[in-house]
C-alpha atoms as a PDB file:
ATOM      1  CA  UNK A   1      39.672  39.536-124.898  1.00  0.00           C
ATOM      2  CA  UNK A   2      37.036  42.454-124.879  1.00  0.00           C
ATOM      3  CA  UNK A   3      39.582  45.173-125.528  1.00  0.00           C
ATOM      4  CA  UNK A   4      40.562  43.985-128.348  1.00  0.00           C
ATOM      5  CA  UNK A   5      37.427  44.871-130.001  1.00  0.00           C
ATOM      6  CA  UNK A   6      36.762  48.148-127.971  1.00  0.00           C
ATOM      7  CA  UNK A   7      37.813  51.185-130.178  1.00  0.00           C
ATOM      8  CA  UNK A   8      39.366  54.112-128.597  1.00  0.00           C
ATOM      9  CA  UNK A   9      37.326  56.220-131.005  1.00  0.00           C
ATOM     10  CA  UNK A  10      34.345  56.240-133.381  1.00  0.00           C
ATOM     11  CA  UNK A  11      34.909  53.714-136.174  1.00  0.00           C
ATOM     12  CA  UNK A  12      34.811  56.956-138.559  1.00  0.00           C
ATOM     13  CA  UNK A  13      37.354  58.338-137.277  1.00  0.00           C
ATOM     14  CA  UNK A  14      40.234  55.907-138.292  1.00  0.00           C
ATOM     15  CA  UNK A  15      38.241  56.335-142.067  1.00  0.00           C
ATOM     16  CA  UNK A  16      38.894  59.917-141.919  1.00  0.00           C
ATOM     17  CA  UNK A  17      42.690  60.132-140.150  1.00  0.00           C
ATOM     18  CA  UNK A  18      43.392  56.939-143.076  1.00  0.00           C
ATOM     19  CA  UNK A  19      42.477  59.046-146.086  1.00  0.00           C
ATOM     20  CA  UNK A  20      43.424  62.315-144.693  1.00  0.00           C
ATOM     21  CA  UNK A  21      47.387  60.552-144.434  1.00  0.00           C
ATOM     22  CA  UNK A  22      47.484  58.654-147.288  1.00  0.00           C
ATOM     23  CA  UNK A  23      46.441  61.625-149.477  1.00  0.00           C
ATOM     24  CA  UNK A  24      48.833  64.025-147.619  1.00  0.00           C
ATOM     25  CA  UNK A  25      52.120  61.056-148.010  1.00  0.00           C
ATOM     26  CA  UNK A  26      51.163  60.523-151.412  1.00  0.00           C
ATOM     27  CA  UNK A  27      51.092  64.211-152.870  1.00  0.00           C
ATOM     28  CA  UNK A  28      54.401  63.799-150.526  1.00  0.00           C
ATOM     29  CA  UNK A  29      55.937  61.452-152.348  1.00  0.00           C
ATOM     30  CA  UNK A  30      54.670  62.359-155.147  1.00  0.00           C
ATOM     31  CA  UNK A  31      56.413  65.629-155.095  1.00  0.00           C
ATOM     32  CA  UNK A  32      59.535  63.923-153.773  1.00  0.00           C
ATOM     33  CA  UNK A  33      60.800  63.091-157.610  1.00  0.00           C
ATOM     34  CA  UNK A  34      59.972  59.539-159.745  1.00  0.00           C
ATOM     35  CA  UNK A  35      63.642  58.430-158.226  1.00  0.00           C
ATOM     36  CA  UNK A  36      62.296  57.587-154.687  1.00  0.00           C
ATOM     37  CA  UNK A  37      59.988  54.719-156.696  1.00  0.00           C
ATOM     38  CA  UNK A  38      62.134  54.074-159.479  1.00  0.00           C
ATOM     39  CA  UNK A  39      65.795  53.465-157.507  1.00  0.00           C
ATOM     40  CA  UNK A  40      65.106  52.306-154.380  1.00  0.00           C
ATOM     41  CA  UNK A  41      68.257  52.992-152.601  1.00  0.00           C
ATOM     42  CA  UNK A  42      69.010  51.883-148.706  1.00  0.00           C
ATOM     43  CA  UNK A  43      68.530  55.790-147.829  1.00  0.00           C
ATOM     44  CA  UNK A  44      65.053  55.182-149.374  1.00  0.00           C
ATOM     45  CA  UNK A  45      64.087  52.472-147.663  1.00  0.00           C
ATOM     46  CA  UNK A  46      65.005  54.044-144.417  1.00  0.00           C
ATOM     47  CA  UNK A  47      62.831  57.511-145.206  1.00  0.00           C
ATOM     48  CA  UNK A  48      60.277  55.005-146.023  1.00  0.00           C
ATOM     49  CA  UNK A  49      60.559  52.896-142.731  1.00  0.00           C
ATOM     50  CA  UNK A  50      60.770  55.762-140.820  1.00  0.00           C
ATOM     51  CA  UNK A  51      57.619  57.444-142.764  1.00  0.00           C
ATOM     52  CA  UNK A  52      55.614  54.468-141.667  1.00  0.00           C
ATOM     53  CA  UNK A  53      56.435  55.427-137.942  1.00  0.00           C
ATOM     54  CA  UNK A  54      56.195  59.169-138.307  1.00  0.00           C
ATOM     55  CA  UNK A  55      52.473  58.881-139.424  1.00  0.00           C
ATOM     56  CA  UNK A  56      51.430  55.572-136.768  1.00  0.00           C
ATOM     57  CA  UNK A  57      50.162  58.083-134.607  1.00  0.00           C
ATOM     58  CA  UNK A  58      48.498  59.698-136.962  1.00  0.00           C
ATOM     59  CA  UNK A  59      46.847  56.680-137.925  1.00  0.00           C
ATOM     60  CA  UNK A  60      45.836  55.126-134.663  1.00  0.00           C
ATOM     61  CA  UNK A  61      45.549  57.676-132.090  1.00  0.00           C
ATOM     62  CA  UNK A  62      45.714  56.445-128.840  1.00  0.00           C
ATOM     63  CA  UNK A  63      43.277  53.242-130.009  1.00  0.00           C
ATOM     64  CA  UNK A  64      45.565  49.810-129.895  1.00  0.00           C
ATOM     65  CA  UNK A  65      42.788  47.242-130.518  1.00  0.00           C
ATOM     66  CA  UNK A  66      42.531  44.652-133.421  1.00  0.00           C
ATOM     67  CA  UNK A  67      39.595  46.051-134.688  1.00  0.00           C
ATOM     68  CA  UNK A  68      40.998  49.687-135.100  1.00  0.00           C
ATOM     69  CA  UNK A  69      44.050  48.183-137.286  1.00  0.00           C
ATOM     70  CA  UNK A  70      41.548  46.452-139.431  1.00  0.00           C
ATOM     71  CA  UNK A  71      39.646  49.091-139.758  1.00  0.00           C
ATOM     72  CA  UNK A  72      43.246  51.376-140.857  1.00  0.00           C
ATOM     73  CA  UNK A  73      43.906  47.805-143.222  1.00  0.00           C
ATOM     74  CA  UNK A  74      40.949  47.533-144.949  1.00  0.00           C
ATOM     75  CA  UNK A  75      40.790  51.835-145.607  1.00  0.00           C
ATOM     76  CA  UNK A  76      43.840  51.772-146.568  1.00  0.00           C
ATOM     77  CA  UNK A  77      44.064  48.787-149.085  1.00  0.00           C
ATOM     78  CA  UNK A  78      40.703  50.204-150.171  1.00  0.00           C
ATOM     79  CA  UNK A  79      41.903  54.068-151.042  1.00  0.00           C
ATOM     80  CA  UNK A  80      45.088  52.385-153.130  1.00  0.00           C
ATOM     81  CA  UNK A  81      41.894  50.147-154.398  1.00  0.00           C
ATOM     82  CA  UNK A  82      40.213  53.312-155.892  1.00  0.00           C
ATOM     83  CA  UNK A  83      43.180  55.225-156.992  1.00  0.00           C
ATOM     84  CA  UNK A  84      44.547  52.550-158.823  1.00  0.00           C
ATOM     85  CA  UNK A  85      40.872  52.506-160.682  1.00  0.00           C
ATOM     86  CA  UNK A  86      40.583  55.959-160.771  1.00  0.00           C
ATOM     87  CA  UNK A  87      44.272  56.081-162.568  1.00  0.00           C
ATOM     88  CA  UNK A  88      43.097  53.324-165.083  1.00  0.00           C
ATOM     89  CA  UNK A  89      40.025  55.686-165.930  1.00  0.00           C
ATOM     90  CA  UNK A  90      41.088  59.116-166.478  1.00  0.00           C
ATOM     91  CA  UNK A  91      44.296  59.759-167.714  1.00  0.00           C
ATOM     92  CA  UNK A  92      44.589  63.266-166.451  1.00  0.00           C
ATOM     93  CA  UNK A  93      44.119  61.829-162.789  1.00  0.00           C
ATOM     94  CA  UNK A  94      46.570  59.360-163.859  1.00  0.00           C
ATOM     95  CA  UNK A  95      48.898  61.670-164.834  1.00  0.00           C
ATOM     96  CA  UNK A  96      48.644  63.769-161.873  1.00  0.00           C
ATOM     97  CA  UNK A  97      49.470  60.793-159.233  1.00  0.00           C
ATOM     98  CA  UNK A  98      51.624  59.215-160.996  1.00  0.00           C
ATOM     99  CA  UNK A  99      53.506  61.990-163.343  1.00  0.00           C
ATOM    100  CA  UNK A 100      54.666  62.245-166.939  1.00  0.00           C
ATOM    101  CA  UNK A 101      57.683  60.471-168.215  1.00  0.00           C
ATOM    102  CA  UNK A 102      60.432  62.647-168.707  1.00  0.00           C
ATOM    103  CA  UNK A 103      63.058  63.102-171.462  1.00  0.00           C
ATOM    104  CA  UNK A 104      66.867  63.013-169.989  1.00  0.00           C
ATOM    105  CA  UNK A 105      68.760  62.302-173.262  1.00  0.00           C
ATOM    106  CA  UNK A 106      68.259  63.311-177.053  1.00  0.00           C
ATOM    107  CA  UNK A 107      70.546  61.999-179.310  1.00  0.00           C
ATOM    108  CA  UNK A 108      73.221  61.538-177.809  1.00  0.00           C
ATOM    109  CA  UNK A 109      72.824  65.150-175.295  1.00  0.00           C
ATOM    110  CA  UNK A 110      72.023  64.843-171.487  1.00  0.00           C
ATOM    111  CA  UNK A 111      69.735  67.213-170.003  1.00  0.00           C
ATOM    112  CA  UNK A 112      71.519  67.810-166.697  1.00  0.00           C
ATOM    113  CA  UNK A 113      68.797  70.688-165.566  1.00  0.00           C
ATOM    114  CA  UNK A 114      65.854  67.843-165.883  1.00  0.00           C
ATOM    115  CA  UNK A 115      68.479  65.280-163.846  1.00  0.00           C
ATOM    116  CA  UNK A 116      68.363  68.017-161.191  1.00  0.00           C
ATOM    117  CA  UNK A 117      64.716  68.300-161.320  1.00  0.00           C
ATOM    118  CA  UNK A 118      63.802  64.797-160.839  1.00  0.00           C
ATOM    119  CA  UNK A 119      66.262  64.322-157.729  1.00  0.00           C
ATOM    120  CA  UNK A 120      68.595  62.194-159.694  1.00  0.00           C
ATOM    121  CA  UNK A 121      72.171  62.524-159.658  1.00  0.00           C
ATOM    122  CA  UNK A 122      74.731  62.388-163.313  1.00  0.00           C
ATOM    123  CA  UNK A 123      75.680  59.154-161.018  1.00  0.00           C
ATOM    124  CA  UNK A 124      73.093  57.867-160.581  1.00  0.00           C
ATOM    125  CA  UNK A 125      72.088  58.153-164.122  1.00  0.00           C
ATOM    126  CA  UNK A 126      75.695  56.654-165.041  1.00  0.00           C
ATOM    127  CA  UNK A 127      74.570  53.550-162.999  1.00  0.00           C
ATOM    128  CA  UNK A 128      71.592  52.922-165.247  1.00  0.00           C
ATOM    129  CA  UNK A 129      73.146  53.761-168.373  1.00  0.00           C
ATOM    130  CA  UNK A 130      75.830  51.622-167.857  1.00  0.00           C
ATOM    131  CA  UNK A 131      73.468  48.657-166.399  1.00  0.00           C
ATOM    132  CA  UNK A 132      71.174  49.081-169.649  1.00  0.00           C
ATOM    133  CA  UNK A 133      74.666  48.253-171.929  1.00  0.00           C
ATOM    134  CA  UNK A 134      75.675  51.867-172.709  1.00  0.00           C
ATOM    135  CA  UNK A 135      79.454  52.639-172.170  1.00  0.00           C
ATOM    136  CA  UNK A 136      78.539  56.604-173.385  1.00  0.00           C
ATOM    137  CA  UNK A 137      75.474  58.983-173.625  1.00  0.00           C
ATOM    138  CA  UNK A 138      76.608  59.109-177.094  1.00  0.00           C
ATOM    139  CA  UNK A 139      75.532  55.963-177.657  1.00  0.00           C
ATOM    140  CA  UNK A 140      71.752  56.848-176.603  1.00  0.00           C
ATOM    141  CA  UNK A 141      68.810  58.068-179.134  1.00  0.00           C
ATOM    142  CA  UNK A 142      66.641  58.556-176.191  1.00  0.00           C
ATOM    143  CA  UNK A 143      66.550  58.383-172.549  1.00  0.00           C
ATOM    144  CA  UNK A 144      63.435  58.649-170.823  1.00  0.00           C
ATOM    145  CA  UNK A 145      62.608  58.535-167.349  1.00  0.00           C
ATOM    146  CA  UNK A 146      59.078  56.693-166.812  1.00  0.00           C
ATOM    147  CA  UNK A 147      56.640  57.555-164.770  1.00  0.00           C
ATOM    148  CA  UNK A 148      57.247  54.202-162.903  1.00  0.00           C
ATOM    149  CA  UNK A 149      60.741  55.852-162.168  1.00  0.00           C
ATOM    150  CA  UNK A 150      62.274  53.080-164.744  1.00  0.00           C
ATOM    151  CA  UNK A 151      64.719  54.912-166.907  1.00  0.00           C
ATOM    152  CA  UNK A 152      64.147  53.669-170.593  1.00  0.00           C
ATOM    153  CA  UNK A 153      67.014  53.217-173.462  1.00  0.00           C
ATOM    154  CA  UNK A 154      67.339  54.021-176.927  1.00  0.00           C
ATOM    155  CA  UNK A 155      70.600  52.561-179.014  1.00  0.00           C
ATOM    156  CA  UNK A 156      71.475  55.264-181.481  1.00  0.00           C
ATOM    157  CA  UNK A 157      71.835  54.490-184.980  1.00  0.00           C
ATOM    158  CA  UNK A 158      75.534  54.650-186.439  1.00  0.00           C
ATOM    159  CA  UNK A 159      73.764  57.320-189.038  1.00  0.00           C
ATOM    160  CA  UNK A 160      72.697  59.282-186.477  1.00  0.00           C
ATOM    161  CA  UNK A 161      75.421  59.089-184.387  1.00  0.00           C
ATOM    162  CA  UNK A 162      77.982  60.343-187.208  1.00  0.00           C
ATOM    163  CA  UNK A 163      75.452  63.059-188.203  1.00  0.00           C
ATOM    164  CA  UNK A 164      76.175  65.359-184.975  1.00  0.00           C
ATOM    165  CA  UNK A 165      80.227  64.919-185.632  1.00  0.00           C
END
């Protein structure tokens, strides 16, 4: 019953290896594209699973008591605590964590270079146009990927779609 209370290291310790990974994975996946968030694909849920076991050790060390995964818990709920307050504060740290929305169509013209930038494929894209209702991109105003990794529609007018013909 003892050793479940008896840390394998100082207390400060798991503080510092908690923050040190969950800044390092989330510049990760923040540099990993809006689609790992946005369409969460059985790939992605794998890289994720696995991600979680790549860093354990990291996290832990060698420690297996209660107390040192409490200690990991309650670091890591509170860092996403104080980012998430942080993000609702200051819109340029906002913006850095979570990213700007991006533009992917413009009346009725696909941007295939920004696809490519943002890790999405024209099929994947086809997906959630044709999910959203649209049969063609000529049918869009505006296509806009969100910084949640949602991709948001735009119905084109019938005046503006006859003015590019």
């Amino acid at each position: 019953m003892r050793s479940l209370f008896e840390l394998g290291m100082p207390w400060w310790e798991f503080v510092l290896r908690a923050t040190a990974v969950y800044v390092v994975v989330l510049v990760m996946v923040r540099l990993s594209g809006k689609r790992t968030v946005g369409q969460f694909t059985p790939f992605d849920l794998l890289v994720v699973v696995l991600l979680g076991t790549a860093v354990q050790n990291s996290l832990i060390g060698e420690d297996t008591s209660l107390l040192g995964g409490l200690i990991l818990a309650a670091t890591l709920l509170s860092l996403n605590w104080t980012v998430g307050k942080l993000s609702s504060r200051s819109q340029r740290f906002h913006q850095m964590v979570e990213g700007k929305p991006v533009v992917l169509v413009h009346r009725g013209h696909l941007f295939r270079d920004e696809l490519a930038r943002q890790s999405m494929s024209e099929e994947d894209f086809a997906i959630a146009r044709r999910s959203a209702g649209y049969a063609t991109v000529g049918e869009i105003a505006l296509a806009v990927l969100e910084s949640s990794g949602e991709i948001t529609f735009v119905r084109r007018k019938e005046r503006d779609a006859s003015d590019d013909q």
